[in-house]
Structure formats: structure tokens, C-alpha cells
PDB file of N, CA and C in Angstrom:
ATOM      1  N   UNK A   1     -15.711   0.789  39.126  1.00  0.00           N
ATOM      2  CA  UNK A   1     -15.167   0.306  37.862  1.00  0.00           C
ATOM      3  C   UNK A   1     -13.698   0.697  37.795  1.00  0.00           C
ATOM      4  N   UNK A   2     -12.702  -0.252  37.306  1.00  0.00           N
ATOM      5  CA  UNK A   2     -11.095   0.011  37.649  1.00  0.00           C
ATOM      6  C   UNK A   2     -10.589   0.979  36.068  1.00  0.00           C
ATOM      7  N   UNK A   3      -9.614   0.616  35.910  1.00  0.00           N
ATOM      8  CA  UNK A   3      -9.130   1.261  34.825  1.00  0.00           C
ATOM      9  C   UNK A   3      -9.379  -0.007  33.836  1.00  0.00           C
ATOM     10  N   UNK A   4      -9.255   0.362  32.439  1.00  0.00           N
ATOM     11  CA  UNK A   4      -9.110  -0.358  31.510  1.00  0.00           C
ATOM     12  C   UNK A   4      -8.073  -1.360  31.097  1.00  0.00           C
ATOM     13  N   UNK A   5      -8.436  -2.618  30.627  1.00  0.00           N
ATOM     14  CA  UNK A   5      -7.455  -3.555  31.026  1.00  0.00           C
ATOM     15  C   UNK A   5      -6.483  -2.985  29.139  1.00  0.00           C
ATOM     16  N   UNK A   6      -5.237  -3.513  29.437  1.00  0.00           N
ATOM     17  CA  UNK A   6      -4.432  -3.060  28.593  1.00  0.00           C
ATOM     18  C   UNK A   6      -4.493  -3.800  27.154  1.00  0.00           C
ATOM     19  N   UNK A   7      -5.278  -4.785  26.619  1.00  0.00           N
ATOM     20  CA  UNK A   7      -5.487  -5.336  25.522  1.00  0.00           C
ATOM     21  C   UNK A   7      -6.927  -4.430  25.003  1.00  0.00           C
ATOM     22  N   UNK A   8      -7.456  -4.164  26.383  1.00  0.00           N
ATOM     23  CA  UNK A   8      -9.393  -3.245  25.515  1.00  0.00           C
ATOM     24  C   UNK A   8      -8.553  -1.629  25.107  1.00  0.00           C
ATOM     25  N   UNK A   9      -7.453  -0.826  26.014  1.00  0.00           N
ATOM     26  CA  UNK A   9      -7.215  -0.126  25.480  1.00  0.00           C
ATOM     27  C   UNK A   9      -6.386   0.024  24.151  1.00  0.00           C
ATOM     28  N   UNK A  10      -5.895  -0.923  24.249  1.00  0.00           N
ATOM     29  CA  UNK A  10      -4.869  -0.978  22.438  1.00  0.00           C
ATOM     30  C   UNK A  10      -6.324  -0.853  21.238  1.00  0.00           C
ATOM     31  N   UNK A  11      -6.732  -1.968  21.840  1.00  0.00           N
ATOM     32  CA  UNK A  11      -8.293  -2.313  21.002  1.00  0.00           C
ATOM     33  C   UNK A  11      -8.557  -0.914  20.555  1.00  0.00           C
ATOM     34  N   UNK A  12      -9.297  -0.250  21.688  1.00  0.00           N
ATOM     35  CA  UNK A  12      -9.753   1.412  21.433  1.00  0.00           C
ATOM     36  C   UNK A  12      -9.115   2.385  20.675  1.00  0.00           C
ATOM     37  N   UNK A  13      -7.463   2.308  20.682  1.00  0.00           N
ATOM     38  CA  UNK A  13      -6.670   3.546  20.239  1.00  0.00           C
ATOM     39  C   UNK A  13      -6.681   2.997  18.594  1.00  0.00           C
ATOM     40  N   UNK A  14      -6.449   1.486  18.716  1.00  0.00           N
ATOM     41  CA  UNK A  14      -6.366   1.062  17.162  1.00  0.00           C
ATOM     42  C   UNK A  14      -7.865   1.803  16.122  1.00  0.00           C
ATOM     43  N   UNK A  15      -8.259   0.892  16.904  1.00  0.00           N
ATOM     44  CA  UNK A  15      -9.810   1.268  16.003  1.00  0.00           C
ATOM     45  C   UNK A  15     -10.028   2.813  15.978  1.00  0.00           C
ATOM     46  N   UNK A  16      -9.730   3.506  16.859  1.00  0.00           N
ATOM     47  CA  UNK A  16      -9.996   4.708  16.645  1.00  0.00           C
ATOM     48  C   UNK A  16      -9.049   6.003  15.343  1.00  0.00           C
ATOM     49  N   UNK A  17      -7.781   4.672  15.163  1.00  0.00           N
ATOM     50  CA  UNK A  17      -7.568   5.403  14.285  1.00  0.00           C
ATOM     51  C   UNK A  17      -7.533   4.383  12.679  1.00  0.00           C
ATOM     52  N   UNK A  18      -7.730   2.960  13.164  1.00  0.00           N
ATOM     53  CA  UNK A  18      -8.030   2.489  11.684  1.00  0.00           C
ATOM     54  C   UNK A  18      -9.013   2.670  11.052  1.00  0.00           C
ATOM     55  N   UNK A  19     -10.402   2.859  11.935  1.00  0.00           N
ATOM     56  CA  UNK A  19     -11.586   2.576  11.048  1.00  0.00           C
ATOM     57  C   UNK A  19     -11.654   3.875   9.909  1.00  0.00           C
ATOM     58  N   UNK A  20     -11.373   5.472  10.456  1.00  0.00           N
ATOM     59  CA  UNK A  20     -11.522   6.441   9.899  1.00  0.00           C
ATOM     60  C   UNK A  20     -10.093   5.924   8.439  1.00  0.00           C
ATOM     61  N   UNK A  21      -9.152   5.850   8.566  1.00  0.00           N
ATOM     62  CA  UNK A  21      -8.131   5.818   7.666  1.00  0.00           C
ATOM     63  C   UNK A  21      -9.186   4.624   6.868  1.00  0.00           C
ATOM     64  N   UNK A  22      -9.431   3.657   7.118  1.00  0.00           N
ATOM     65  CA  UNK A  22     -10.065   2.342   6.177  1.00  0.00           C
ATOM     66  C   UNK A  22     -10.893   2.706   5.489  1.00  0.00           C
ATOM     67  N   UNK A  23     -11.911   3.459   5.953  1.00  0.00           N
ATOM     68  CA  UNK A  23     -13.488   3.982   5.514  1.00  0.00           C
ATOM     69  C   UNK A  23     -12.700   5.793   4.074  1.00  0.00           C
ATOM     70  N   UNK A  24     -11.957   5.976   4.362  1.00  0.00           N
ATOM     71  CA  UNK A  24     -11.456   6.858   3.657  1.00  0.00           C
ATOM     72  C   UNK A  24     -11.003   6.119   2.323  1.00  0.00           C
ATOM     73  N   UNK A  25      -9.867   5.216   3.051  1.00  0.00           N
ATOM     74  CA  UNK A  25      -9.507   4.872   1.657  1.00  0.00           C
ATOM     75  C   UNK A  25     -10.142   3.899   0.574  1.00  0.00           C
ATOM     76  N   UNK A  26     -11.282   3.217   1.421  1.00  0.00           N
ATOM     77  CA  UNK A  26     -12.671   2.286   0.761  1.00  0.00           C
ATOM     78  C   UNK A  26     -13.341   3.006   0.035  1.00  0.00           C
ATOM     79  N   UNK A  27     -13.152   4.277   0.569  1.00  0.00           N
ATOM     80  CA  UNK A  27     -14.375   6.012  -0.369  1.00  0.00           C
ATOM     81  C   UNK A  27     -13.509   6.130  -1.208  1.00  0.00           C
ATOM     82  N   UNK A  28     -12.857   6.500  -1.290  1.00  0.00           N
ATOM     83  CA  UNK A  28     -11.848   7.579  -2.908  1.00  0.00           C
ATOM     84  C   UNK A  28     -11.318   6.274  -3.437  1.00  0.00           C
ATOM     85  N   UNK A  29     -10.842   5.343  -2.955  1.00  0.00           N
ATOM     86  CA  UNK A  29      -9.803   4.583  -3.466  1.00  0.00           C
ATOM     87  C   UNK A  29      -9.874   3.643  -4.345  1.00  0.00           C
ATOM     88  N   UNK A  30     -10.774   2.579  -3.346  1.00  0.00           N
ATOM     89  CA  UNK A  30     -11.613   1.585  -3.872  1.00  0.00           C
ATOM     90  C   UNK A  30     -12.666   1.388  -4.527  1.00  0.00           C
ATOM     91  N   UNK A  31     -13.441   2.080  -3.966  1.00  0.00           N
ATOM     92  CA  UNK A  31     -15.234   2.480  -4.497  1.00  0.00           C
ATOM     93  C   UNK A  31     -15.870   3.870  -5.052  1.00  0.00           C
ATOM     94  N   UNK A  32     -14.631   4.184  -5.784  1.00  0.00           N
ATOM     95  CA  UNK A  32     -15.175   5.544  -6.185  1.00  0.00           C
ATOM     96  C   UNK A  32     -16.278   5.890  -6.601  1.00  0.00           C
ATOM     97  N   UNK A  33     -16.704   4.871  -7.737  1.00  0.00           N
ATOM     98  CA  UNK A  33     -18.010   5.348  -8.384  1.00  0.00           C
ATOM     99  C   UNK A  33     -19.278   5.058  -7.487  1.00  0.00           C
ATOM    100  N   UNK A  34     -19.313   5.297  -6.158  1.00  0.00           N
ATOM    101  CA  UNK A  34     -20.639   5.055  -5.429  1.00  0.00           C
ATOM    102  C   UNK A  34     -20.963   6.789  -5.206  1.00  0.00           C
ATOM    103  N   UNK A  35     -21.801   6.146  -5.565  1.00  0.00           N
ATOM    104  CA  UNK A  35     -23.014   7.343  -5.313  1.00  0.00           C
ATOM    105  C   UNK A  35     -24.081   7.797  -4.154  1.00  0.00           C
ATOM    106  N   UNK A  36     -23.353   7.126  -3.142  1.00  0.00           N
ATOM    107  CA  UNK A  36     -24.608   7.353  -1.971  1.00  0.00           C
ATOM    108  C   UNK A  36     -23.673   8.433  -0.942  1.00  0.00           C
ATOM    109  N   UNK A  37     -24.707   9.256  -0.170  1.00  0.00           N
ATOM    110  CA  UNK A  37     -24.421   9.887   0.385  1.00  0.00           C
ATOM    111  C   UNK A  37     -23.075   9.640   1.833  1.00  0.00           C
ATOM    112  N   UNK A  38     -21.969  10.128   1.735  1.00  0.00           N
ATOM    113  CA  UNK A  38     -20.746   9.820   3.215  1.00  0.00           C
ATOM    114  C   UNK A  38     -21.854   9.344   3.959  1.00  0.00           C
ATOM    115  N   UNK A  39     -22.793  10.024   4.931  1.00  0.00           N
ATOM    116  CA  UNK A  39     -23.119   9.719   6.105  1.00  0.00           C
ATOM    117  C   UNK A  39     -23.524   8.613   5.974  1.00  0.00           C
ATOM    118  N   UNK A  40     -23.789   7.894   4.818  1.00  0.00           N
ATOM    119  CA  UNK A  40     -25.142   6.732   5.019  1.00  0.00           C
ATOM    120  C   UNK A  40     -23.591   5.786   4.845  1.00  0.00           C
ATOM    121  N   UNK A  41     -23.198   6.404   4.102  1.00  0.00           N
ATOM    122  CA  UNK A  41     -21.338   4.924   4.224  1.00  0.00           C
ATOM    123  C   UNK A  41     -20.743   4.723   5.110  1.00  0.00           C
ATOM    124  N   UNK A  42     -20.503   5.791   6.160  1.00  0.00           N
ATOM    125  CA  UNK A  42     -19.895   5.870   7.313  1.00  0.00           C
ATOM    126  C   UNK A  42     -20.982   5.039   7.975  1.00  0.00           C
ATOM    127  N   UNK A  43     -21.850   5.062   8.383  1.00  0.00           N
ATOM    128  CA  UNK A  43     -22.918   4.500   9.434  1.00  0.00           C
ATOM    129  C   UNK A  43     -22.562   2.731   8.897  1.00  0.00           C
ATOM    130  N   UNK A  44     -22.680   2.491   7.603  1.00  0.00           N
ATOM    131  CA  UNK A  44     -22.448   1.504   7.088  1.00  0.00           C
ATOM    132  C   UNK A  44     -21.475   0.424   7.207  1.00  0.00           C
ATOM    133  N   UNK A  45     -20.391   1.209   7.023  1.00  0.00           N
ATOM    134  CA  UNK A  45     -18.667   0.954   7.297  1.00  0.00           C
ATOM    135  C   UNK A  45     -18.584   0.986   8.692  1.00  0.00           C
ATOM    136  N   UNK A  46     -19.174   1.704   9.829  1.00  0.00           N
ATOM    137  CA  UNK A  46     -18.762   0.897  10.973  1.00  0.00           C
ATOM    138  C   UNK A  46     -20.199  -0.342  11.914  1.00  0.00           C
ATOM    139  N   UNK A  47     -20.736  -0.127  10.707  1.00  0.00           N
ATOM    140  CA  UNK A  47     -22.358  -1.578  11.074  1.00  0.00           C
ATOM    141  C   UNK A  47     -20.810  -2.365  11.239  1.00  0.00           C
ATOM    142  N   UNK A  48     -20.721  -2.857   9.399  1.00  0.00           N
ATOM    143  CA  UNK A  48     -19.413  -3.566   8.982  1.00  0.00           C
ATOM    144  C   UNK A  48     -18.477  -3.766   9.825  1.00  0.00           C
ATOM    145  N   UNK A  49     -18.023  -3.175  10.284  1.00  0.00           N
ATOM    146  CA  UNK A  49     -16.552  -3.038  11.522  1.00  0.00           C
ATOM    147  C   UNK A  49     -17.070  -3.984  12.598  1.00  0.00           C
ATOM    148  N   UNK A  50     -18.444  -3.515  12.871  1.00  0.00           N
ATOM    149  CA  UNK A  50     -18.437  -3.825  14.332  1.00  0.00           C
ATOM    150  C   UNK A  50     -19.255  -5.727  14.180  1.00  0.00           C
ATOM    151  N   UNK A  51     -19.899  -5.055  13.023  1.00  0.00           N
ATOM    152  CA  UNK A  51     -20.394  -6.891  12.515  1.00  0.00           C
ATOM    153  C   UNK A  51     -19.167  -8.000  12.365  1.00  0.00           C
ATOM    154  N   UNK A  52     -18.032  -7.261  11.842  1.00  0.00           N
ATOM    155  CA  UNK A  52     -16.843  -8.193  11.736  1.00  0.00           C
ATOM    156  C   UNK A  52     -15.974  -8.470  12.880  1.00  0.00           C
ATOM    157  N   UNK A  53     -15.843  -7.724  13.638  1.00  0.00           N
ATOM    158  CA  UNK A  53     -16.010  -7.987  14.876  1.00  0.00           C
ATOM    159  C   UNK A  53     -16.492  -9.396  15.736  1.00  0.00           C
ATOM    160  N   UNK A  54     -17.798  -9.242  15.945  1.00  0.00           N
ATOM    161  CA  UNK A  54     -18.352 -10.113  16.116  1.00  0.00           C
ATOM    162  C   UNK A  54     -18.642 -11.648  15.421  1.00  0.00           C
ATOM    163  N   UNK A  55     -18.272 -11.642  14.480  1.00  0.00           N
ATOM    164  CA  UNK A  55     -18.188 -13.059  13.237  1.00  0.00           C
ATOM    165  C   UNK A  55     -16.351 -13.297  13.678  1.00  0.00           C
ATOM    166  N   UNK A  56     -15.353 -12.105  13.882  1.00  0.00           N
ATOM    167  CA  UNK A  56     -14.239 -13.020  13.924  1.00  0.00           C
ATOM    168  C   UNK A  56     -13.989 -13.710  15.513  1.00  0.00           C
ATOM    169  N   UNK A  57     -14.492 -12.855  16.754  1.00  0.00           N
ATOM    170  CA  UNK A  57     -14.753 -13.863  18.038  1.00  0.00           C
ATOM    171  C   UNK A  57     -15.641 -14.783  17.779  1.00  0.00           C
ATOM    172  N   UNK A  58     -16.697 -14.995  17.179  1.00  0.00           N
ATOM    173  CA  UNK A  58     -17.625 -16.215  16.956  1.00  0.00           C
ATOM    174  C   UNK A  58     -17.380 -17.148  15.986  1.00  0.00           C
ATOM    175  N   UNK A  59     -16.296 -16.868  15.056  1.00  0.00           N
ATOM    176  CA  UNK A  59     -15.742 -18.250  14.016  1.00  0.00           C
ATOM    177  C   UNK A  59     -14.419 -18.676  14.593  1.00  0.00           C
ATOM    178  N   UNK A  60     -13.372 -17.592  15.768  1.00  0.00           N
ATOM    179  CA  UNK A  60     -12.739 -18.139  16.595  1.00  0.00           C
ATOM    180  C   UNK A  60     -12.920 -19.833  17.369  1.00  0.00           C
ATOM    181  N   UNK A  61     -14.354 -18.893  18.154  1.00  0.00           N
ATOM    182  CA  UNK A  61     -14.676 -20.072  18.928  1.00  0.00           C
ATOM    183  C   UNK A  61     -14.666 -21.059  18.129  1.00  0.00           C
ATOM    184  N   UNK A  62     -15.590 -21.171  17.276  1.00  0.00           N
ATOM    185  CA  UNK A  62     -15.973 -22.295  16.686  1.00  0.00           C
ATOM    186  C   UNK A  62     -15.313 -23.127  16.091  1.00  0.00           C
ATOM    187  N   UNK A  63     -14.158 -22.307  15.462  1.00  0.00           N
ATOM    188  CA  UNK A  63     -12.921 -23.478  14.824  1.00  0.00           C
ATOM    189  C   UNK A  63     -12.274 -24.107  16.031  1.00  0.00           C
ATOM    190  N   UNK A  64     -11.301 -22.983  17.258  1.00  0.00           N
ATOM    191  CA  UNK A  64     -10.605 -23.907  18.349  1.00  0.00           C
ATOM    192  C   UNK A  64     -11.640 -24.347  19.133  1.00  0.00           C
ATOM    193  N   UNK A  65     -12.883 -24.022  19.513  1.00  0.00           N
ATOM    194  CA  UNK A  65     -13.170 -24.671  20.935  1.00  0.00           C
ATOM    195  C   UNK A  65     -13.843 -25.954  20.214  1.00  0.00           C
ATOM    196  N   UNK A  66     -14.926 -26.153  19.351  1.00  0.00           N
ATOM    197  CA  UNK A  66     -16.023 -26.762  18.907  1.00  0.00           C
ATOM    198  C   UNK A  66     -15.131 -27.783  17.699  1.00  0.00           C
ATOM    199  N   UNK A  67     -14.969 -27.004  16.742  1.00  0.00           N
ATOM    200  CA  UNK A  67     -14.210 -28.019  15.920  1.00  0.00           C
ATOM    201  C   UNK A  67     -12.581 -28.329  16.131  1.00  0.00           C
ATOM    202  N   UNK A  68     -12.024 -28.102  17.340  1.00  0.00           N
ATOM    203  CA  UNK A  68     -10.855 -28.151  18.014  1.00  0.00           C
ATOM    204  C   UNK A  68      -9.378 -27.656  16.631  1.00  0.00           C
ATOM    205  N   UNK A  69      -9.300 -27.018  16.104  1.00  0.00           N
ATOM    206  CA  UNK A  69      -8.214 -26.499  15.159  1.00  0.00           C
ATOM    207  C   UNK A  69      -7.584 -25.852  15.964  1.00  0.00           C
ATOM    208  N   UNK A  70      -6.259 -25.995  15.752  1.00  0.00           N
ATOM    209  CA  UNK A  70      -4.924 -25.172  16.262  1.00  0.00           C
ATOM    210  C   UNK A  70      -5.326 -23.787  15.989  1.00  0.00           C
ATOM    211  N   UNK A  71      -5.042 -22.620  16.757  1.00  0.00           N
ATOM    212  CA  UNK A  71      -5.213 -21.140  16.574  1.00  0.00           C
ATOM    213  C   UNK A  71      -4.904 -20.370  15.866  1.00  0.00           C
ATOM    214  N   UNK A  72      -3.634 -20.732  15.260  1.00  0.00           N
ATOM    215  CA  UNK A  72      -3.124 -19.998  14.157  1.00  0.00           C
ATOM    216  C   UNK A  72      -3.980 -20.230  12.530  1.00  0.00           C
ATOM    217  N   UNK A  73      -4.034 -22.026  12.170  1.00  0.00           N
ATOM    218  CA  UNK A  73      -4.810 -22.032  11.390  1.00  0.00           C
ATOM    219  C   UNK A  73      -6.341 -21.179  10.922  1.00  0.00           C
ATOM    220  N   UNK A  74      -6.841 -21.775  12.463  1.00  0.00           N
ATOM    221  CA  UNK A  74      -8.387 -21.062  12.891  1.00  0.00           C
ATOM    222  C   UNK A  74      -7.777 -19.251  12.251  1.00  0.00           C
ATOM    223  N   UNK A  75      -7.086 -18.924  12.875  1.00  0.00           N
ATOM    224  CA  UNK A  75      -7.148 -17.354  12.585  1.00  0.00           C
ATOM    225  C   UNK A  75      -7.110 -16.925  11.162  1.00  0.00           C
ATOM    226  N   UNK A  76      -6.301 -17.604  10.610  1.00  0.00           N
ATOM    227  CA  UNK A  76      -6.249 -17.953   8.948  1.00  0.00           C
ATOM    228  C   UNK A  76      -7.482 -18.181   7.922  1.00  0.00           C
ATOM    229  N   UNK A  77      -8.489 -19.180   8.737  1.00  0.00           N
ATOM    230  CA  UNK A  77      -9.358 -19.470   8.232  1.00  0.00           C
ATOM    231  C   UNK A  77     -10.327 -17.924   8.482  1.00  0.00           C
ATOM    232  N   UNK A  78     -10.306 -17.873   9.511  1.00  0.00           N
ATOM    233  CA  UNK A  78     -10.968 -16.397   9.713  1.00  0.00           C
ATOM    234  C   UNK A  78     -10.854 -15.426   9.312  1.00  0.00           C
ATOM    235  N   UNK A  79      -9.610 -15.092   8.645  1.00  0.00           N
ATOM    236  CA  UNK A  79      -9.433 -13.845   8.225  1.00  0.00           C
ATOM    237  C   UNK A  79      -9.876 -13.453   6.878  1.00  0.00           C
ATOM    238  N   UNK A  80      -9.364 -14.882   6.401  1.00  0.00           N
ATOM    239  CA  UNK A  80      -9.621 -15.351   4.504  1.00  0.00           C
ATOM    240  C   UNK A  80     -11.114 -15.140   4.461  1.00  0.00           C
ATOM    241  N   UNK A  81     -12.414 -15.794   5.213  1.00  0.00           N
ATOM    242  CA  UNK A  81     -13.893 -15.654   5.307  1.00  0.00           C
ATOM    243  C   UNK A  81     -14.281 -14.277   5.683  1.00  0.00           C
ATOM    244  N   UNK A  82     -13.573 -13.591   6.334  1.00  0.00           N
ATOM    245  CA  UNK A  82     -13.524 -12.246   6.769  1.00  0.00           C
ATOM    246  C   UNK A  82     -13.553 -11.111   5.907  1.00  0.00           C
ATOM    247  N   UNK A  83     -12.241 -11.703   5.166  1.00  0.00           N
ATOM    248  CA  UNK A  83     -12.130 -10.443   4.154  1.00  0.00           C
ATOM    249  C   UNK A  83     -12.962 -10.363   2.512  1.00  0.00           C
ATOM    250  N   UNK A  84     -13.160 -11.988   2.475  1.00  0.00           N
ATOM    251  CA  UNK A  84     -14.956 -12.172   1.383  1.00  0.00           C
ATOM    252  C   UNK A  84     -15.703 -11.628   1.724  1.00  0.00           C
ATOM    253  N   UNK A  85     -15.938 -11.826   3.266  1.00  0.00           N
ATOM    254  CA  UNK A  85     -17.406 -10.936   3.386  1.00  0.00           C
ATOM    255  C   UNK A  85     -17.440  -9.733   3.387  1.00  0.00           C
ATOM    256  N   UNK A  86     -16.505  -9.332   3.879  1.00  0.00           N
ATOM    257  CA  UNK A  86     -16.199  -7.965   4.059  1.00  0.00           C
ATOM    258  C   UNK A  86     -16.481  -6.777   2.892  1.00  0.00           C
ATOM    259  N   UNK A  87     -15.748  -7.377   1.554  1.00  0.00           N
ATOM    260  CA  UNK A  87     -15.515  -6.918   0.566  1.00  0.00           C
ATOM    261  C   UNK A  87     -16.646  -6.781  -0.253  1.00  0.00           C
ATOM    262  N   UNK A  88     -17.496  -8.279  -0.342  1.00  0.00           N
ATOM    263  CA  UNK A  88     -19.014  -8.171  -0.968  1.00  0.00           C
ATOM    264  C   UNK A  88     -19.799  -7.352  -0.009  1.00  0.00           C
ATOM    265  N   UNK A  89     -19.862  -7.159   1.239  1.00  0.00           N
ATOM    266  CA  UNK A  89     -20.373  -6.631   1.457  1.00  0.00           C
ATOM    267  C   UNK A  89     -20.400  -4.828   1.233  1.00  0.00           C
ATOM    268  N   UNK A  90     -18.751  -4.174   1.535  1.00  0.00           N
ATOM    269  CA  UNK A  90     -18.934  -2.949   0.973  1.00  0.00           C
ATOM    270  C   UNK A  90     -19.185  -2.938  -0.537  1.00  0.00           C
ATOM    271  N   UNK A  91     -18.983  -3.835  -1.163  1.00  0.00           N
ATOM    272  CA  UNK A  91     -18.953  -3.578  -2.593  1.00  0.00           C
ATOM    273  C   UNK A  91     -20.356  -3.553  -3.304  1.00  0.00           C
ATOM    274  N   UNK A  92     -21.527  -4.219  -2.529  1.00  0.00           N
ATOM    275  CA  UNK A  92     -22.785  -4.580  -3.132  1.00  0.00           C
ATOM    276  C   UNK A  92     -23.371  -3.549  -2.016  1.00  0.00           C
ATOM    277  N   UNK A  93     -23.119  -3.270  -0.732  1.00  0.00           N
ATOM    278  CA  UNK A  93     -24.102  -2.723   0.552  1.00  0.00           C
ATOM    279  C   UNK A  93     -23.517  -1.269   0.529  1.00  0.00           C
ATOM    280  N   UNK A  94     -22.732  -1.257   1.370  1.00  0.00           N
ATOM    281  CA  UNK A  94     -21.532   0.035   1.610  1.00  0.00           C
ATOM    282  C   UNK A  94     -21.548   0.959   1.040  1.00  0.00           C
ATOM    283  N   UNK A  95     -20.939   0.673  -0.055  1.00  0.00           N
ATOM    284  CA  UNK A  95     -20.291   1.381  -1.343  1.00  0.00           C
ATOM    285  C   UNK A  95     -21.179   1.029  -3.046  1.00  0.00           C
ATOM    286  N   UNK A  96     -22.594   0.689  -2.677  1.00  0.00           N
ATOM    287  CA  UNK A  96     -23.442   0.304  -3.722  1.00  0.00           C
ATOM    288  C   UNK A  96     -23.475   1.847  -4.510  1.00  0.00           C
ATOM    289  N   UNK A  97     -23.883   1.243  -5.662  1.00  0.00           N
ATOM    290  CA  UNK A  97     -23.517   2.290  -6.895  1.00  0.00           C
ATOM    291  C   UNK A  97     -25.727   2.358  -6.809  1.00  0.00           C
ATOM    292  N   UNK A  98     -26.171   3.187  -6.558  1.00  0.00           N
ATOM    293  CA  UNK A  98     -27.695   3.403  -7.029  1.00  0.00           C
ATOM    294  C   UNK A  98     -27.580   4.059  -8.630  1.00  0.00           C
ATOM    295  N   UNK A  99     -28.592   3.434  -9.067  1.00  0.00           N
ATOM    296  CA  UNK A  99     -28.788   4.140 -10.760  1.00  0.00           C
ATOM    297  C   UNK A  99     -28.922   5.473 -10.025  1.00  0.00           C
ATOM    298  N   UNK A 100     -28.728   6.529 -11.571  1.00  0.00           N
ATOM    299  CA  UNK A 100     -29.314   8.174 -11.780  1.00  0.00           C
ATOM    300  C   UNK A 100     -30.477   7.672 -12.625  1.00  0.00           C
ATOM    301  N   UNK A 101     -31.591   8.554 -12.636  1.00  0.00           N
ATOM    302  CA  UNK A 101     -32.674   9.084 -13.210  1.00  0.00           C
ATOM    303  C   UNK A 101     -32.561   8.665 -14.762  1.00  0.00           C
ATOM    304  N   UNK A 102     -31.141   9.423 -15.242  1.00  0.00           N
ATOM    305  CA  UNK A 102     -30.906   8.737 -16.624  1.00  0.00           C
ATOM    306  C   UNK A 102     -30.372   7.316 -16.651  1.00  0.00           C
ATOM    307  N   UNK A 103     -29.792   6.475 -15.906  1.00  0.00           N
ATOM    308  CA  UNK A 103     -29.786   5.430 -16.183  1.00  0.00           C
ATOM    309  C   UNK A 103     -31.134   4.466 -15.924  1.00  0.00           C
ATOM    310  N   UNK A 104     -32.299   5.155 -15.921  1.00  0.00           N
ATOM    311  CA  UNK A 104     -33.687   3.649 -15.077  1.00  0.00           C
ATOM    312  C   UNK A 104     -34.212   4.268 -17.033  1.00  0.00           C
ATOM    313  N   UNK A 105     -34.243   3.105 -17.174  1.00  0.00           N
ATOM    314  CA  UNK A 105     -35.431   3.509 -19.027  1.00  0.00           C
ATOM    315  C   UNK A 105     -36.483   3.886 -18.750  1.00  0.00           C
ATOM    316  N   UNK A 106     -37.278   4.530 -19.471  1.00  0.00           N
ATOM    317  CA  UNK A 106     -38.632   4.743 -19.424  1.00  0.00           C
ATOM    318  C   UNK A 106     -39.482   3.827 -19.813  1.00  0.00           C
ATOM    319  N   UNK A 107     -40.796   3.186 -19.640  1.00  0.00           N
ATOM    320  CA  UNK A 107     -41.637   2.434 -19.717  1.00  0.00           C
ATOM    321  C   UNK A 107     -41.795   2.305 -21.525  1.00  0.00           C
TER     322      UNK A 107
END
């Protein structure tokens, strides 16, 4: 196995230092009032990462190769669908607010 080609290592150094800075500032910043435990957000936030990931090479393809769109557009379109999902998703999944004890009524 050779060395790493020079676009997978940018890839690696980036992510290694965006996801922690993103997932920080999604915790205090954005989503304060969630109530679920770091570990279960962190595990969450990089499902998320790595799910988005995979949806922006696979809506790539699909705009230039399949529905033939210029690349720049396509990337546009991708990013805009990207960052909807993204957002409902920490906002309802991620970073979900669970009731307390005092907020469920009693029967």
C-alpha cells in the first residue's frame, strides 16, 4: 500500500479538525437546550458527517453524470439540500430536546 494520495490527506487533516470545532459549536451554540447525553451527540454528529458525506458524492453523481448539470450548479444544488438536511436532522435527531419527568402530565 503506497502513501496517501494528496486530496484523501487534506480530506483527513480537515475533518479531523472541523468535525470536533462543528459538533462543539452545534452543542453550546446552536442547540443549547438539548438534553441528551455528549456521548450519544457526538456518536450522532459524526453518523451525520459521515451520512453527509455520502448523499453529497451520490447527489454529485446524479446531477452531472445522470441528469447532466454543469458542476458548479450541481454543487450548489447540493449544498443548499445538504444543509436542510443537515440542520433538521441535528435539530429533531442530534440535538433533540427529550421531556423531564416534570414536563410528561400525569394520567
Amino acid at each position: 500500500m503506497g502513501p496517501i494520495a494528496a486530496p484523501i490527506a487534506s480530506y483527513i487533516i480537515s475533518s479531523a479538525v472541523t468535525i470536533p470545532i462543528g459538533f462543539l459549536l452545534s452543542k453550546y451554540v446552536v442547540f443549547q437546550e438539548s438534553n441528551l447525553r455528549g456521548r450519544i451527540q457526538l456518536f450522532r454528529y459524526i453518523a451525520l458527517t459521515a451520512t453527509c458525506f455520502v448523499l453529497n458524492y451520490w447527489l454529485l453523481k446524479l446531477l452531472i453524470n445522470i441528469l447532466h448539470i454543469f458542476p458548479t450548479p450541481s454543487q450548489t444544488i447540493t449544498i443548499i439540500v445538504l444543509a436542510v438536511f443537515s440542520y433538521l436532522v441535528q435539530r429533531f435527531f442530534t440535538f433533540r430536546v427529550t421531556p423531564s419527568r416534570e414536563d410528561i402530565p400525569l394520567a
